[in-house]
Each structure stands twice: as structure tokens, then as C-alpha cells.
N, C-alpha and C. Protein backbone atom coordinates (compact mmCIF):
# COMPACT_ATOMS: atom_id res chain seq x y z
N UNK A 1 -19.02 9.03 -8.46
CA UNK A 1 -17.75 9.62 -8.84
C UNK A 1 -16.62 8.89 -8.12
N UNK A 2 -15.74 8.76 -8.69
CA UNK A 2 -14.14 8.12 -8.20
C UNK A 2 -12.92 9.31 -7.73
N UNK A 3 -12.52 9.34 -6.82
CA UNK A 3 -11.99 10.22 -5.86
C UNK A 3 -10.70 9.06 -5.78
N UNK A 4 -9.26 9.33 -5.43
CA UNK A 4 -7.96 8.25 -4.72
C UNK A 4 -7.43 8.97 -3.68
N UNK A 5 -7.09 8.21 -3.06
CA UNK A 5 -6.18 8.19 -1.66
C UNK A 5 -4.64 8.09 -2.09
N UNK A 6 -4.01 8.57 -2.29
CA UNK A 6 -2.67 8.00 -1.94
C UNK A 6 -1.82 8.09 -0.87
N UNK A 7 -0.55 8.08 -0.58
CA UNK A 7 0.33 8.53 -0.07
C UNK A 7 1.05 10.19 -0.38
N UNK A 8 1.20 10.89 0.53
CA UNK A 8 2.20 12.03 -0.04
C UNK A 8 3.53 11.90 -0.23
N UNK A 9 3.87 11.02 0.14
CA UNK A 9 5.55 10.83 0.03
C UNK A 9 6.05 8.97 -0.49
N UNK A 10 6.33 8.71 -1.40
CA UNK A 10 6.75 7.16 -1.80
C UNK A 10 8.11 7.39 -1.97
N UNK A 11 8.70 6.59 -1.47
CA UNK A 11 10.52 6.53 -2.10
C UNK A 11 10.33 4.92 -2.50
N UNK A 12 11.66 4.37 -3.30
CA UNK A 12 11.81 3.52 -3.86
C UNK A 12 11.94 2.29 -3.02
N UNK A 13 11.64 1.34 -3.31
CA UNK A 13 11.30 0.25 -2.61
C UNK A 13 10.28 0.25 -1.87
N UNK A 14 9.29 1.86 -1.57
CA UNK A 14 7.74 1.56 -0.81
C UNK A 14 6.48 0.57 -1.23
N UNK A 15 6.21 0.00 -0.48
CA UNK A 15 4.66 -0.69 -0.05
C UNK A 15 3.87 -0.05 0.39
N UNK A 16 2.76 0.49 -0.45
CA UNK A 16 1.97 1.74 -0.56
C UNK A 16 0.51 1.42 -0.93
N UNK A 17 -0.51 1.60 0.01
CA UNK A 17 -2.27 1.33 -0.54
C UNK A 17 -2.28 2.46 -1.00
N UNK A 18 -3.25 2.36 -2.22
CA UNK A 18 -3.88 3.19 -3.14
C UNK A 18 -5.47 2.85 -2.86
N UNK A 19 -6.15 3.98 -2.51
CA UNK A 19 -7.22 3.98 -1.79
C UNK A 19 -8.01 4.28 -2.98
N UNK A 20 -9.43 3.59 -3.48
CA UNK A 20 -10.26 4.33 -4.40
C UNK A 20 -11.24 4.66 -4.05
N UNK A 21 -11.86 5.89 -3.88
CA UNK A 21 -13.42 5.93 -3.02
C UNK A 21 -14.55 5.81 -4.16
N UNK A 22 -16.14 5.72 -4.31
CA UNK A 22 -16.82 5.52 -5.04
C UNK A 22 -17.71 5.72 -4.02
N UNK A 23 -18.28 7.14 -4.95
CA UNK A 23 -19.48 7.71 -4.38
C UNK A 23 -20.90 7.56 -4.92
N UNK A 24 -21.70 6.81 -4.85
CA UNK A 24 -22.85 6.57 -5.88
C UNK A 24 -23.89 7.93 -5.02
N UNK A 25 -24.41 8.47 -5.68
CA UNK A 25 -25.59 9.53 -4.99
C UNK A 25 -26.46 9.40 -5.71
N UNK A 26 -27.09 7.83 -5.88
CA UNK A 26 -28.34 7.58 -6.58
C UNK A 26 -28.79 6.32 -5.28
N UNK A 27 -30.33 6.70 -4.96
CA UNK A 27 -30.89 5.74 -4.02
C UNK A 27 -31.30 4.56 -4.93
N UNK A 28 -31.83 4.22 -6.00
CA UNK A 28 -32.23 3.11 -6.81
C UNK A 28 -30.82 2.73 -7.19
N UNK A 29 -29.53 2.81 -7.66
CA UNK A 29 -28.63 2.25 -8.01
C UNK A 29 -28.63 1.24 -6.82
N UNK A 30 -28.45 -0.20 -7.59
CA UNK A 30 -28.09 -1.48 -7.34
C UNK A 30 -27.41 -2.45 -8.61
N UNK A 31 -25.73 -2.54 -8.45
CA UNK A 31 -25.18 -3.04 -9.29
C UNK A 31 -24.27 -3.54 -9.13
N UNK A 32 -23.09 -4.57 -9.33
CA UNK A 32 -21.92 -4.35 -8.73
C UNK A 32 -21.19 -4.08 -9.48
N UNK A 33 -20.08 -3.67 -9.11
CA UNK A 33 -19.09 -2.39 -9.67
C UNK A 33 -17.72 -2.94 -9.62
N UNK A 34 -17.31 -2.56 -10.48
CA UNK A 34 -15.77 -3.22 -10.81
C UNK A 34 -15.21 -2.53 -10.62
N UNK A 35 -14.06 -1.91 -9.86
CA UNK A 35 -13.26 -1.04 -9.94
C UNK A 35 -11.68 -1.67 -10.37
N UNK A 36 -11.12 -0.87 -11.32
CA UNK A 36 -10.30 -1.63 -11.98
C UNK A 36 -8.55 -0.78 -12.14
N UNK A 37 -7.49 -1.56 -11.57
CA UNK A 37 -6.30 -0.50 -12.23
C UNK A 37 -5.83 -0.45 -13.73
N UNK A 38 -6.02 0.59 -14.21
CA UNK A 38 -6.10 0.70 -15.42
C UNK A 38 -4.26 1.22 -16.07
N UNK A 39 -3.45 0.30 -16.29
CA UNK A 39 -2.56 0.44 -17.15
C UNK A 39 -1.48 1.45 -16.05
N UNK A 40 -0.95 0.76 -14.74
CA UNK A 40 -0.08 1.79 -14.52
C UNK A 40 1.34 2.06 -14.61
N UNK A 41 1.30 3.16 -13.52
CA UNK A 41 2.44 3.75 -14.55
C UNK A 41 3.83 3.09 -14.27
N UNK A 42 5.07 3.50 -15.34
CA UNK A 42 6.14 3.17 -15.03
C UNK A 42 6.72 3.57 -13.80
N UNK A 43 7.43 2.15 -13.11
CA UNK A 43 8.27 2.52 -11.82
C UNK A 43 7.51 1.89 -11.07
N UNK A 44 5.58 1.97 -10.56
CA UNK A 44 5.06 1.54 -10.37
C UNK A 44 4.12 0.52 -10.18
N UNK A 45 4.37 -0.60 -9.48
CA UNK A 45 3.74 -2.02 -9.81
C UNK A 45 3.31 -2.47 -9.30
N UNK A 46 1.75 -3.00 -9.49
CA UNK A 46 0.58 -3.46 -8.65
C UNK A 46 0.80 -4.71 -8.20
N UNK A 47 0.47 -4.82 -6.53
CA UNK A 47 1.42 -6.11 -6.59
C UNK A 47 -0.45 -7.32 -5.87
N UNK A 48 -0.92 -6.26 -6.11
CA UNK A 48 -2.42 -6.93 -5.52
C UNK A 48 -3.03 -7.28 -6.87
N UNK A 49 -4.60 -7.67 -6.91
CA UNK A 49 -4.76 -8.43 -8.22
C UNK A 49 -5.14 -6.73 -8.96
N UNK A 50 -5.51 -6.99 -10.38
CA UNK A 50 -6.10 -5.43 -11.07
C UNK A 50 -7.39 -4.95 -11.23
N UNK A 51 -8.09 -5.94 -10.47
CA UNK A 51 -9.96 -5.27 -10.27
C UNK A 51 -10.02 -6.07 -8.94
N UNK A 52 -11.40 -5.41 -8.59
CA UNK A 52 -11.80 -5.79 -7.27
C UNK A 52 -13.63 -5.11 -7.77
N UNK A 53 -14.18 -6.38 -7.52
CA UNK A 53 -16.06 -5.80 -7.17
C UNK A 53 -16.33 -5.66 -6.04
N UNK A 54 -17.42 -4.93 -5.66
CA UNK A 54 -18.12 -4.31 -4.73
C UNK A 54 -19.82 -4.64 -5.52
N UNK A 55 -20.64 -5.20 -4.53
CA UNK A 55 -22.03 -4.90 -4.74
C UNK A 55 -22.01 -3.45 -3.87
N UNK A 56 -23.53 -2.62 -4.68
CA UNK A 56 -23.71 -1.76 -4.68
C UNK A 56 -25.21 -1.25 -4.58
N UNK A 57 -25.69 -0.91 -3.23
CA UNK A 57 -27.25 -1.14 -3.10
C UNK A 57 -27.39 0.38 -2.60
N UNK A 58 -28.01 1.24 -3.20
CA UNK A 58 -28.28 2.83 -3.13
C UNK A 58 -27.25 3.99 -2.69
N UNK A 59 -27.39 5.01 -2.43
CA UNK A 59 -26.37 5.94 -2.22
C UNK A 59 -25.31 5.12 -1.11
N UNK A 60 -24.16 6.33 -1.32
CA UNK A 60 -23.38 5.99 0.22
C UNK A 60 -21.93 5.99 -0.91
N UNK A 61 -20.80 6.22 0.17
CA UNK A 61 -18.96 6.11 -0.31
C UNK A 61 -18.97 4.75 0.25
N UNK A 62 -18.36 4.21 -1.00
CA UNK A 62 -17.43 3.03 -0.25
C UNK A 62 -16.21 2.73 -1.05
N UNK A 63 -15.16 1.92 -0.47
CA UNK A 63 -13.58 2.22 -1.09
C UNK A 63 -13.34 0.75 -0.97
N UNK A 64 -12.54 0.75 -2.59
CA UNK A 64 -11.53 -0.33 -2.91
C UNK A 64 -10.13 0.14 -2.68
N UNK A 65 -9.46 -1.21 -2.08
CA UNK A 65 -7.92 -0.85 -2.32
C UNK A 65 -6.99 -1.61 -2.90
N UNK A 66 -6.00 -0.95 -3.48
CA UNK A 66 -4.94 -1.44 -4.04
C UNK A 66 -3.13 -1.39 -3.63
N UNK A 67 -2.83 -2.38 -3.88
CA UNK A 67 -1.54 -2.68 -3.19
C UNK A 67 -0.73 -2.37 -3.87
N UNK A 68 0.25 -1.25 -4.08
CA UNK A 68 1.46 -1.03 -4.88
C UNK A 68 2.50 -1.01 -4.57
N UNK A 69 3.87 -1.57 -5.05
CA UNK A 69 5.27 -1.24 -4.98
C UNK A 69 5.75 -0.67 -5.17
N UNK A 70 6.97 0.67 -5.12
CA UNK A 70 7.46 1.59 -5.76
C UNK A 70 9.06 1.26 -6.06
N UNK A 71 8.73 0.52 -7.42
CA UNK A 71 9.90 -0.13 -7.70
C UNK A 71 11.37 0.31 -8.63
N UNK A 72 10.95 1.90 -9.32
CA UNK A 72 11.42 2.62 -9.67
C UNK A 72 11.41 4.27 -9.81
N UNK A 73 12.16 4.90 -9.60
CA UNK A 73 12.14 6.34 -9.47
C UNK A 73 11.35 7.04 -10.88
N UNK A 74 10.46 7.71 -10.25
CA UNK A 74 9.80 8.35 -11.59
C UNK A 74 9.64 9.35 -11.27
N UNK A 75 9.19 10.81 -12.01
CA UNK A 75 8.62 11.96 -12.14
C UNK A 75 7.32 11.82 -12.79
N UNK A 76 6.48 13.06 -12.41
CA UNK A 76 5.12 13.37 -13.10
C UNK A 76 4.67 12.28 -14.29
N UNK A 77 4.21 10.76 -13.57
CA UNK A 77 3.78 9.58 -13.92
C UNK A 77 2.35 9.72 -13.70
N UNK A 78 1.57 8.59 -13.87
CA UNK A 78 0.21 8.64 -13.73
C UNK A 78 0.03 7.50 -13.38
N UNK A 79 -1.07 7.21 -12.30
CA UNK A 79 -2.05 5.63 -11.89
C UNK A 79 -3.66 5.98 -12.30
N UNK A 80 -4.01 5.35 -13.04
CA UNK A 80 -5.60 5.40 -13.59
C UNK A 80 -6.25 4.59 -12.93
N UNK A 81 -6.97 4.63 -12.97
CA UNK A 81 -8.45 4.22 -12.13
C UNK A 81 -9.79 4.10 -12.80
N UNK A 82 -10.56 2.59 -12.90
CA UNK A 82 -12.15 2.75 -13.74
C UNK A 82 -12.96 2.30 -12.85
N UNK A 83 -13.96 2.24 -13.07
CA UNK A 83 -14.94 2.23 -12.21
C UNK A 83 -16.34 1.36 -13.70
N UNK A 84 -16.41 0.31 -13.40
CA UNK A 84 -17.81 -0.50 -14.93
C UNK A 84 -18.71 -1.02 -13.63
N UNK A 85 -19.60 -0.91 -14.71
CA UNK A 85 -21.23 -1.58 -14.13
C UNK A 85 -21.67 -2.32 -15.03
N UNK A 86 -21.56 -3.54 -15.14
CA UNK A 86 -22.18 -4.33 -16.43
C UNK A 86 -21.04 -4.18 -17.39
N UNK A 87 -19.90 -4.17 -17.36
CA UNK A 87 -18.73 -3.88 -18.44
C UNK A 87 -19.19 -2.15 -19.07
N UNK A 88 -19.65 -1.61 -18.83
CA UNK A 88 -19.57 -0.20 -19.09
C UNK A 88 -19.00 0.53 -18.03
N UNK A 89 -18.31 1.40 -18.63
CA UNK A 89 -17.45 2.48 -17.61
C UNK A 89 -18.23 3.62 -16.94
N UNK A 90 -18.46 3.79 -15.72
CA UNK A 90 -19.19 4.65 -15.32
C UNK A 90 -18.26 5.96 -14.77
N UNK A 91 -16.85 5.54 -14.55
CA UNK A 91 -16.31 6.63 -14.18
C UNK A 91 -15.07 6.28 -14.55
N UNK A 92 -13.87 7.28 -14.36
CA UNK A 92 -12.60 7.60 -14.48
C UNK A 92 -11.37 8.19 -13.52
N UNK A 93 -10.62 7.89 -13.37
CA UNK A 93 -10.09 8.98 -12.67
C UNK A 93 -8.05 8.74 -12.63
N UNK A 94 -7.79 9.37 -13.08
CA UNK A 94 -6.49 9.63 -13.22
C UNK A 94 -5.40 10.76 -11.99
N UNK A 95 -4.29 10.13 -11.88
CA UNK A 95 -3.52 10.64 -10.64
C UNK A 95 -2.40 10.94 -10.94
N UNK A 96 -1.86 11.87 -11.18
CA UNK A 96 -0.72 12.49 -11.01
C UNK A 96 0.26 11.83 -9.94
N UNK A 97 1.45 11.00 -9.88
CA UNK A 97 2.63 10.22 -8.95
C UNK A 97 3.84 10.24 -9.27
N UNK A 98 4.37 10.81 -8.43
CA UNK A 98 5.92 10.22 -7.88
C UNK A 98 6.78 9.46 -7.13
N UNK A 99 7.72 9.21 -7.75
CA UNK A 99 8.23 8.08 -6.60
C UNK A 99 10.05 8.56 -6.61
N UNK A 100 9.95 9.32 -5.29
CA UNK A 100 11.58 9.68 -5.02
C UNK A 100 12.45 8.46 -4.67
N UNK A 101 13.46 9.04 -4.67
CA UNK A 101 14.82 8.17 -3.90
C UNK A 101 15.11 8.06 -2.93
N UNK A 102 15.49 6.79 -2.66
CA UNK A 102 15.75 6.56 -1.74
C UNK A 102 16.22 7.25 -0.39
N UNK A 103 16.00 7.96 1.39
CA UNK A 103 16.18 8.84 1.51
C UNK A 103 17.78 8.53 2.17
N UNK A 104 19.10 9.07 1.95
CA UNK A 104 19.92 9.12 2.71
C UNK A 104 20.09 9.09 4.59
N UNK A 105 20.56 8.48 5.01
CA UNK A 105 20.40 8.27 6.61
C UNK A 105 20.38 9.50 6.91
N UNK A 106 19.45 9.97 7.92
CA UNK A 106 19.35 11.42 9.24
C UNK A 106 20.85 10.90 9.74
N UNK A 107 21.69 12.10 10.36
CA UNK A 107 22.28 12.22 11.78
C UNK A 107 22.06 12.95 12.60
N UNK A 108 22.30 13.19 13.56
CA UNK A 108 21.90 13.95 14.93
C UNK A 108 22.70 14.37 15.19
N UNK A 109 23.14 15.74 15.09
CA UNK A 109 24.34 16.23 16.28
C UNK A 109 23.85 17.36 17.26
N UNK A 110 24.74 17.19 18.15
CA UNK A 110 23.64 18.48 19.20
C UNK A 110 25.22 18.87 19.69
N UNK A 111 25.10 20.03 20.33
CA UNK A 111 26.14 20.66 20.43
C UNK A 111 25.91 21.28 22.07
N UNK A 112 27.13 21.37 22.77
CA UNK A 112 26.30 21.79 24.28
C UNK A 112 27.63 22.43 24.76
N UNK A 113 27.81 23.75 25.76
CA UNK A 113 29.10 24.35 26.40
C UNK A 113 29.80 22.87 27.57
N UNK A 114 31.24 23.05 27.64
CA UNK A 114 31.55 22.30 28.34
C UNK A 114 32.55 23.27 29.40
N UNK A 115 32.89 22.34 30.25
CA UNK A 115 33.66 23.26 31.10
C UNK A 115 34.72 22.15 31.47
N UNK A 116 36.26 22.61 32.31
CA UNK A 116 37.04 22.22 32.21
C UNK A 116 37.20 20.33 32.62
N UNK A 117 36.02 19.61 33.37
CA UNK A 117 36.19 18.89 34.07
C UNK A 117 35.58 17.79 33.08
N UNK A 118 34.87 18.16 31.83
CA UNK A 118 34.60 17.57 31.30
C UNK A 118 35.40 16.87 30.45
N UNK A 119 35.57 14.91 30.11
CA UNK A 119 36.25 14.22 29.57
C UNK A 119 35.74 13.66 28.26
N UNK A 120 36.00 13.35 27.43
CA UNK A 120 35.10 12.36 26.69
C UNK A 120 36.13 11.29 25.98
N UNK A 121 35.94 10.26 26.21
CA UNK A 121 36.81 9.65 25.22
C UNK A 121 36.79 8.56 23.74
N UNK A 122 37.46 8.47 22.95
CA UNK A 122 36.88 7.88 21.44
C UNK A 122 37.95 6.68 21.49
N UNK A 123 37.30 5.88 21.02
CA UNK A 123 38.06 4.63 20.72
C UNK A 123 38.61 4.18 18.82
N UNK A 124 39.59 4.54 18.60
CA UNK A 124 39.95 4.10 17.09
C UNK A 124 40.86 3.12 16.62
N UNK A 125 39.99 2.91 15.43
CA UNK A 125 41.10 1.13 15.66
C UNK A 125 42.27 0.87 15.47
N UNK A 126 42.51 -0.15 15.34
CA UNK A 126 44.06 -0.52 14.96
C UNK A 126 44.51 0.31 13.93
């Protein structure tokens, strides 16, 4: 079975692995396995190649990864995922993704009592 990793949070312009796990729970399976990005989505762009093999010698998880950009803002998009053995598809798996905006700068203000002796001074320009 095919299980993904992603990120919980992408904003625009992220560099983001997309993790694929592949669980075989057969001891005689020996094959190698293509795991493949299958058609993704808009906004989103694979910047690694679109398959990657793995030999595959009895049970056990093991994970391919993939390199993505988040090159445009999207809502409720999708990244697919296959999984072939011999050019047949042994599995599937589809992901629900977003990719927010960019985040506006944090500021910090903190606020504290002062008393009379206290100075502070600001410098403004010409």
C-alpha cells in the first residue's frame, strides 16, 4: 500500500519533499517498483525527476522522495502518486494540497510600566 508524507503548511515559493511510503506485506514479493508522480497539480511543480525505482525483496516500508516547488497559490488541489511492478499498477494514492500565501512579516511589540527617569530616544530623518 502507498501512504505520503507531506508538509502541513507550504506558502508560495516553498521547497518541499513529498515523502512516498510503500508497504509490501508479502515475504515472496521480489520486484522492482516504480513509484511514479502522476500528473500534478496546478501551482505545484516537480522539480526532481517523475519516477524513481526501488528493488524490492520481501515484506518491510520503504520510501521514495520527491522534490516539489510551490510555485503558485492553490486551494483543494491534488498530487497523485503510482506505485507499477512490471508496468502494472499495483497501487494508488491521491492527496488532497494547498499552497497559501505568502506569510506577511511578524512584529514584536512588548509593552512594560515606566517610571519618571526613564528616557528613550528616536532618530527621524531629514
Amino acid at each position: 500500500s502507498l501512504s505520503v508524507v507531506l508538509p502541513r503548511q507550504v506558502r508560495l515559493g516553498d521547497r518541499f519533499v513529498a515523502s512516498v511510503n510503500l508497504l509490501i506485506d508479502d515475504p515472496n514479493f521480489n520486484s522492482v517498483v516504480t513509484v511514479k508522480a502522476i500528473n500534478p497539480c496546478y501551482g505545484v511543480y516537480l522539480v526532481d525527476q517523475d519516477s524513481k525505482s526501488i528493488s524490492v525483496n520481501g515484506s518491510g516500508l520503504r520510501y521514495v522522495t520527491f522534490i516539489y516547488e510551490a510555485g503558485d497559490i492553490t486551494k483543494s488541489r491534488y498530487i497523485q502518486f503510482g506505485a507499477f511492478s512490471d508496468s502494472t499498477l499495483i497501487d494508488a494514492v491521491l492527496v488532497p494540497f494547498t499552497v497559501n500565501p505568502t506569510q506577511y512579516p511578524v512584529y514584536i511589540g512588548t509593552s512594560f510600566a515606566v517610571n519618571s527617569s526613564f528616557t528613550q530616544s528616536v532618530s527621524l530623518p531629514s
